[in-house]
N, C-alpha and C. Protein backbone atom coordinates (compact mmCIF):
# COMPACT_ATOMS: atom_id res chain seq x y z
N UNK A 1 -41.31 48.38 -5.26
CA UNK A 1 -39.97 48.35 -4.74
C UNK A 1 -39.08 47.58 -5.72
N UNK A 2 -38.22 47.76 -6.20
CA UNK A 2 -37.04 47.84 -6.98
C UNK A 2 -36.00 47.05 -6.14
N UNK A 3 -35.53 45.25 -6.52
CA UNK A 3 -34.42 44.85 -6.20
C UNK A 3 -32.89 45.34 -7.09
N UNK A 4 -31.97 45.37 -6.18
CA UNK A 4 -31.14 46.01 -6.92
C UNK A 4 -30.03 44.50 -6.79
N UNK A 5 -29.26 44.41 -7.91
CA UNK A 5 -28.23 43.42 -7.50
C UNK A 5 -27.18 44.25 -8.08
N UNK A 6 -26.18 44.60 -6.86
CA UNK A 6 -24.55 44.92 -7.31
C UNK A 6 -23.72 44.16 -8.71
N UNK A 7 -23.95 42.65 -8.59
CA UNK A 7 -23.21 42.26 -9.28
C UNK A 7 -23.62 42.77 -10.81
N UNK A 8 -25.07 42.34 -10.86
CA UNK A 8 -25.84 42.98 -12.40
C UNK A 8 -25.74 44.69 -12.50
N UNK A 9 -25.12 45.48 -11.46
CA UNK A 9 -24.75 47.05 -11.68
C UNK A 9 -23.52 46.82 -12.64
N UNK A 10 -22.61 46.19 -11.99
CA UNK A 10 -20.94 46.08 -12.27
C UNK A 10 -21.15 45.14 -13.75
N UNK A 11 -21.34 44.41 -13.97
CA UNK A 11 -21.37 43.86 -15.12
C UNK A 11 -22.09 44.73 -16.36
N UNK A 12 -23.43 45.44 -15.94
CA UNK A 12 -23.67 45.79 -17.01
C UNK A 12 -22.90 47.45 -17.44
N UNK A 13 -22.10 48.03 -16.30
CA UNK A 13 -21.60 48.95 -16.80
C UNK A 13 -20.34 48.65 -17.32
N UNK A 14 -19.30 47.41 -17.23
CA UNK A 14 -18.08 46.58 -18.05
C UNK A 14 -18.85 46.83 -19.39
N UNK A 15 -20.28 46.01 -19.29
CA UNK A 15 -20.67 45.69 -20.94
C UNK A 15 -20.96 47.45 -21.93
N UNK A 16 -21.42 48.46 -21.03
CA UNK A 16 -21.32 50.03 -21.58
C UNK A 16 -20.32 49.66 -21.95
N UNK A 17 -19.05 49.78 -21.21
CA UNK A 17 -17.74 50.54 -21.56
C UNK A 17 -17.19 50.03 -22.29
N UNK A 18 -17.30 48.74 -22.73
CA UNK A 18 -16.72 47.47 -23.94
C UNK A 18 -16.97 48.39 -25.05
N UNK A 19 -18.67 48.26 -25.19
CA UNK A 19 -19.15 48.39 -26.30
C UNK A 19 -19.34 49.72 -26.63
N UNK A 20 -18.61 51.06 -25.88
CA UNK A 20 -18.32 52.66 -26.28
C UNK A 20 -17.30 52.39 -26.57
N UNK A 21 -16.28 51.70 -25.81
CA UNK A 21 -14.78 51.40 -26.44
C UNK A 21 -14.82 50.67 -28.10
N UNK A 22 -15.20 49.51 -28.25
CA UNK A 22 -15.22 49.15 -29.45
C UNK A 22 -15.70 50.08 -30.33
N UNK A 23 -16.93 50.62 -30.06
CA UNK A 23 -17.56 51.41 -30.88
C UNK A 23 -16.15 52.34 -31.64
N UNK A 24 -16.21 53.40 -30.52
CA UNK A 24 -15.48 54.37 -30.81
C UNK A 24 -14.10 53.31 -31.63
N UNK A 25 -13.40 52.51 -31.41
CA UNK A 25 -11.91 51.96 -32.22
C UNK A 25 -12.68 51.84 -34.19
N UNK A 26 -13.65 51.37 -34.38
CA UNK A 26 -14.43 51.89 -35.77
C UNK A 26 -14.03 52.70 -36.51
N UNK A 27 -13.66 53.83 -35.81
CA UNK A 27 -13.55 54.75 -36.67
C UNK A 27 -12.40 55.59 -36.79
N UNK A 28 -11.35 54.37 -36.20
CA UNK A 28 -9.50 54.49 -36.37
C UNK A 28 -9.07 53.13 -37.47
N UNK A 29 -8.47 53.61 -38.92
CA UNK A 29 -8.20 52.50 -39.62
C UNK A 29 -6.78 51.25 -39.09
N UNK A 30 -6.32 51.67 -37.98
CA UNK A 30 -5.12 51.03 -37.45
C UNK A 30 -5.38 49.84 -36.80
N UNK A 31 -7.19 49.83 -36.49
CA UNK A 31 -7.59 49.16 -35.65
C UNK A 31 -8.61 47.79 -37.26
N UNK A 32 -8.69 48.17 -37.78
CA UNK A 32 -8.82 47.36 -39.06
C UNK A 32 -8.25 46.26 -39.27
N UNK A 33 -8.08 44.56 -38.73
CA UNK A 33 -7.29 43.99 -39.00
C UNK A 33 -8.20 42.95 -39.52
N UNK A 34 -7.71 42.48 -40.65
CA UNK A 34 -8.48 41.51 -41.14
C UNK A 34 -8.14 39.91 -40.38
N UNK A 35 -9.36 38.95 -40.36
CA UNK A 35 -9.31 38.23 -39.13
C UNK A 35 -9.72 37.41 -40.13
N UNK A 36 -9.25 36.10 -40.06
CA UNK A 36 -9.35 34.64 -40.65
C UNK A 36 -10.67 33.65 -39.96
N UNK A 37 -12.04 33.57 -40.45
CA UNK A 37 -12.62 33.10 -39.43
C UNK A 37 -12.29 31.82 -38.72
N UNK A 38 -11.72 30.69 -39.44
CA UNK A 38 -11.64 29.57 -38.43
C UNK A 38 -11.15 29.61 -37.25
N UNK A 39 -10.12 30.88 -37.74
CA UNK A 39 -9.61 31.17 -36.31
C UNK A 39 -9.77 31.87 -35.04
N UNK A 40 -11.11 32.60 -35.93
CA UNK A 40 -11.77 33.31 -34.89
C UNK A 40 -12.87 32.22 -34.27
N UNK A 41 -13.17 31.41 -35.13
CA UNK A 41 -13.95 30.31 -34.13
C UNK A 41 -13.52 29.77 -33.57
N UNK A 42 -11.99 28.98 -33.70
CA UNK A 42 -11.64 28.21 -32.73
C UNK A 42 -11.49 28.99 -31.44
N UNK A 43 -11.05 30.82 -31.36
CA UNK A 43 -10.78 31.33 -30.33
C UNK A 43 -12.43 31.19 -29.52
N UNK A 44 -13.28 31.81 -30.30
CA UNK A 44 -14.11 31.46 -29.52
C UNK A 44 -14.73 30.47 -28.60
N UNK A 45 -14.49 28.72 -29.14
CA UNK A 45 -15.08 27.90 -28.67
C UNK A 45 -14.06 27.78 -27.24
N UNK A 46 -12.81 28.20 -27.33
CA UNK A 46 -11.76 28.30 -26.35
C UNK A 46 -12.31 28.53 -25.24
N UNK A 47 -13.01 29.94 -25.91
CA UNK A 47 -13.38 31.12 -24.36
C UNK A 47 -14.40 30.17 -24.21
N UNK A 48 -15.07 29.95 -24.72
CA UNK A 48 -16.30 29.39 -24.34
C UNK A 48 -15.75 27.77 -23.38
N UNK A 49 -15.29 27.20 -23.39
CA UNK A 49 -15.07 26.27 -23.06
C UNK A 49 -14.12 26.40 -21.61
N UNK A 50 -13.31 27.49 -21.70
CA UNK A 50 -12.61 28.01 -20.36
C UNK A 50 -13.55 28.54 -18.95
N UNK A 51 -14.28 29.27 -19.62
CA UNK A 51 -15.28 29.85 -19.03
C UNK A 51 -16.25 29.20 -18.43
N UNK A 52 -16.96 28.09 -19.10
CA UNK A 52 -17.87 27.06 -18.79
C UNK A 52 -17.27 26.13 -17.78
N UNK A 53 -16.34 25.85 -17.66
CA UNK A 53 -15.82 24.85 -16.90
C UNK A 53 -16.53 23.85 -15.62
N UNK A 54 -15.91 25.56 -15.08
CA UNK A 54 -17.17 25.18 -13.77
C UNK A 54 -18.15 24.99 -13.57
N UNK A 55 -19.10 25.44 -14.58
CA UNK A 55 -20.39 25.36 -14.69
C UNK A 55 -20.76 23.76 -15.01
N UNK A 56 -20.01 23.58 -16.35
CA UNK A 56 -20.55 21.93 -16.44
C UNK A 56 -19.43 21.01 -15.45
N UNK A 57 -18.49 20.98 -14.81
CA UNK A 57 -17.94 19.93 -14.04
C UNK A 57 -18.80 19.84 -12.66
N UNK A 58 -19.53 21.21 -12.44
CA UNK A 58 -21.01 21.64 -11.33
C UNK A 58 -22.32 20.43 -12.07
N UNK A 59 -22.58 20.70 -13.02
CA UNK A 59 -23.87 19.77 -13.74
C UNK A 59 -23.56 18.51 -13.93
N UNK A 60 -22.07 18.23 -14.45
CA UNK A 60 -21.80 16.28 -14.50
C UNK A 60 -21.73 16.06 -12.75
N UNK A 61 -21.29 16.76 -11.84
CA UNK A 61 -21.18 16.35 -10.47
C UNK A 61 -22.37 16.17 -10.44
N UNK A 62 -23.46 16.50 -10.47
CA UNK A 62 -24.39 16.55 -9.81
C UNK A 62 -25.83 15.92 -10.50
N UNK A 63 -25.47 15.38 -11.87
CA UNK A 63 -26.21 14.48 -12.88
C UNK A 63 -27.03 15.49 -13.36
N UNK A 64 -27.16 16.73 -13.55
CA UNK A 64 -27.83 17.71 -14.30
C UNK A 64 -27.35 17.04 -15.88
N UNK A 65 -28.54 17.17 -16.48
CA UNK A 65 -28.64 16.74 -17.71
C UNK A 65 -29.46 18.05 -18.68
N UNK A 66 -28.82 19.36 -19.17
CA UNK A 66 -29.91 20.26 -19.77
C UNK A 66 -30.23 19.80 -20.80
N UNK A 67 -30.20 18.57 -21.82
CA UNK A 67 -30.70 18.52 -23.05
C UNK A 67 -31.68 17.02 -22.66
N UNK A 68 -32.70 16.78 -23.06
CA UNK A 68 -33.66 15.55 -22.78
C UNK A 68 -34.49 15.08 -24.23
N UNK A 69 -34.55 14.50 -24.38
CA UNK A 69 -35.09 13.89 -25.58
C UNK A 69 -36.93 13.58 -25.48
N UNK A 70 -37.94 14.57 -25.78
CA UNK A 70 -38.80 14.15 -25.00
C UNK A 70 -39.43 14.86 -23.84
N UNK A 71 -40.71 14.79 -23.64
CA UNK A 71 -40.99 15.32 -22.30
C UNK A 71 -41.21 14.19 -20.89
N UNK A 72 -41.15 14.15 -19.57
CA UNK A 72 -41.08 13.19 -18.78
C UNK A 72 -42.69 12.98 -18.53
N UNK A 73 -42.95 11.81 -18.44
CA UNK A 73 -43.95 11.45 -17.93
C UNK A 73 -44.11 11.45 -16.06
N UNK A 74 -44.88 11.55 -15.48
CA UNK A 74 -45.05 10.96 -14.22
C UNK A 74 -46.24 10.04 -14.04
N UNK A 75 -46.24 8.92 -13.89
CA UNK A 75 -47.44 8.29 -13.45
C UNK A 75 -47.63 8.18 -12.20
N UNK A 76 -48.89 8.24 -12.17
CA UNK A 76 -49.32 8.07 -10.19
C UNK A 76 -49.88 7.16 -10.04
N UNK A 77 -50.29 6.89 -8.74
CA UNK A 77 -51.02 5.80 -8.22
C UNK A 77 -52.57 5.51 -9.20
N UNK A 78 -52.94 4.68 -9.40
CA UNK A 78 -54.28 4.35 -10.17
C UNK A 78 -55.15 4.54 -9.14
N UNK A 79 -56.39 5.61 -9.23
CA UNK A 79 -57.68 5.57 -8.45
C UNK A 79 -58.18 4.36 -8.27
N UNK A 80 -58.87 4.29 -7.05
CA UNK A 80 -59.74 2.96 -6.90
C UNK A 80 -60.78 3.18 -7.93
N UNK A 81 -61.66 4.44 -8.16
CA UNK A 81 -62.37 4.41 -9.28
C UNK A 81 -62.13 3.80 -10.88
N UNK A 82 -60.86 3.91 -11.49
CA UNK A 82 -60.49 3.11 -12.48
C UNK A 82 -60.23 1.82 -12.51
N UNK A 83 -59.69 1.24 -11.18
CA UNK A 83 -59.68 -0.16 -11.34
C UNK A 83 -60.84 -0.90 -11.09
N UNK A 84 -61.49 -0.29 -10.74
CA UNK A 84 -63.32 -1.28 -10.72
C UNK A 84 -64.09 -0.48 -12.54
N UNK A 85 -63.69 0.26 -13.06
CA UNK A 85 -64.49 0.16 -14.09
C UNK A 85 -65.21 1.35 -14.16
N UNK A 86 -65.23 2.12 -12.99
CA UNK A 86 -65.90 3.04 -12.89
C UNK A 86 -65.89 4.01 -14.18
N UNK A 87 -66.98 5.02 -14.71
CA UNK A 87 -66.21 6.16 -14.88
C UNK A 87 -65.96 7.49 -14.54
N UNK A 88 -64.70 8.04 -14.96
CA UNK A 88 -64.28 9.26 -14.15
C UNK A 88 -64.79 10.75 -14.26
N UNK A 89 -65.51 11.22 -13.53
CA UNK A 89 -65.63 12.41 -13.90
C UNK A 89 -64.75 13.23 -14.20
């Protein structure tokens, strides 16, 4: 059985039609504009940063931290077997 999610229908047919649209503008020279990259990066970090918003003012609310330095340890309680000397199978 096959879950279906609407939202992942609708999004991935936007992303078809982007990328038949762009495609197809290729091969009109009007659409040729030469683009300066810094400025195409700064647009990008824009979107990127508009877009994200919610997402990280959601992760600082809530002390989500995605980058960690390290893996976490957990220690547990010490067996009664280790503190007498025993050893552990």
């Amino acid at each position: 059985m096959k879950r279906l999610f609407p939202f992942f229908h609708g999004f991935r047919y936007s992303i078809t039609k982007a990328f038949c649209v762009a495609f197809l503008m290729t091969f009109f020279s009007v659409f040729d504009v030469p683009v300066f990259w810094p400025i195409l990066l700064c647009y990008w970090i824009v979107l990127f940063v508009l877009t994200m918003k919610r997402q990280i003012m959601h992760m600082i609310k809530y002390k989500y931290v995605p980058f960690s330095i390290g893996k976490q340890r957990y220690t547990g309680k010490k067996s009664a077997a280790s503190s007498r000397g025993l050893p552990r199978d």
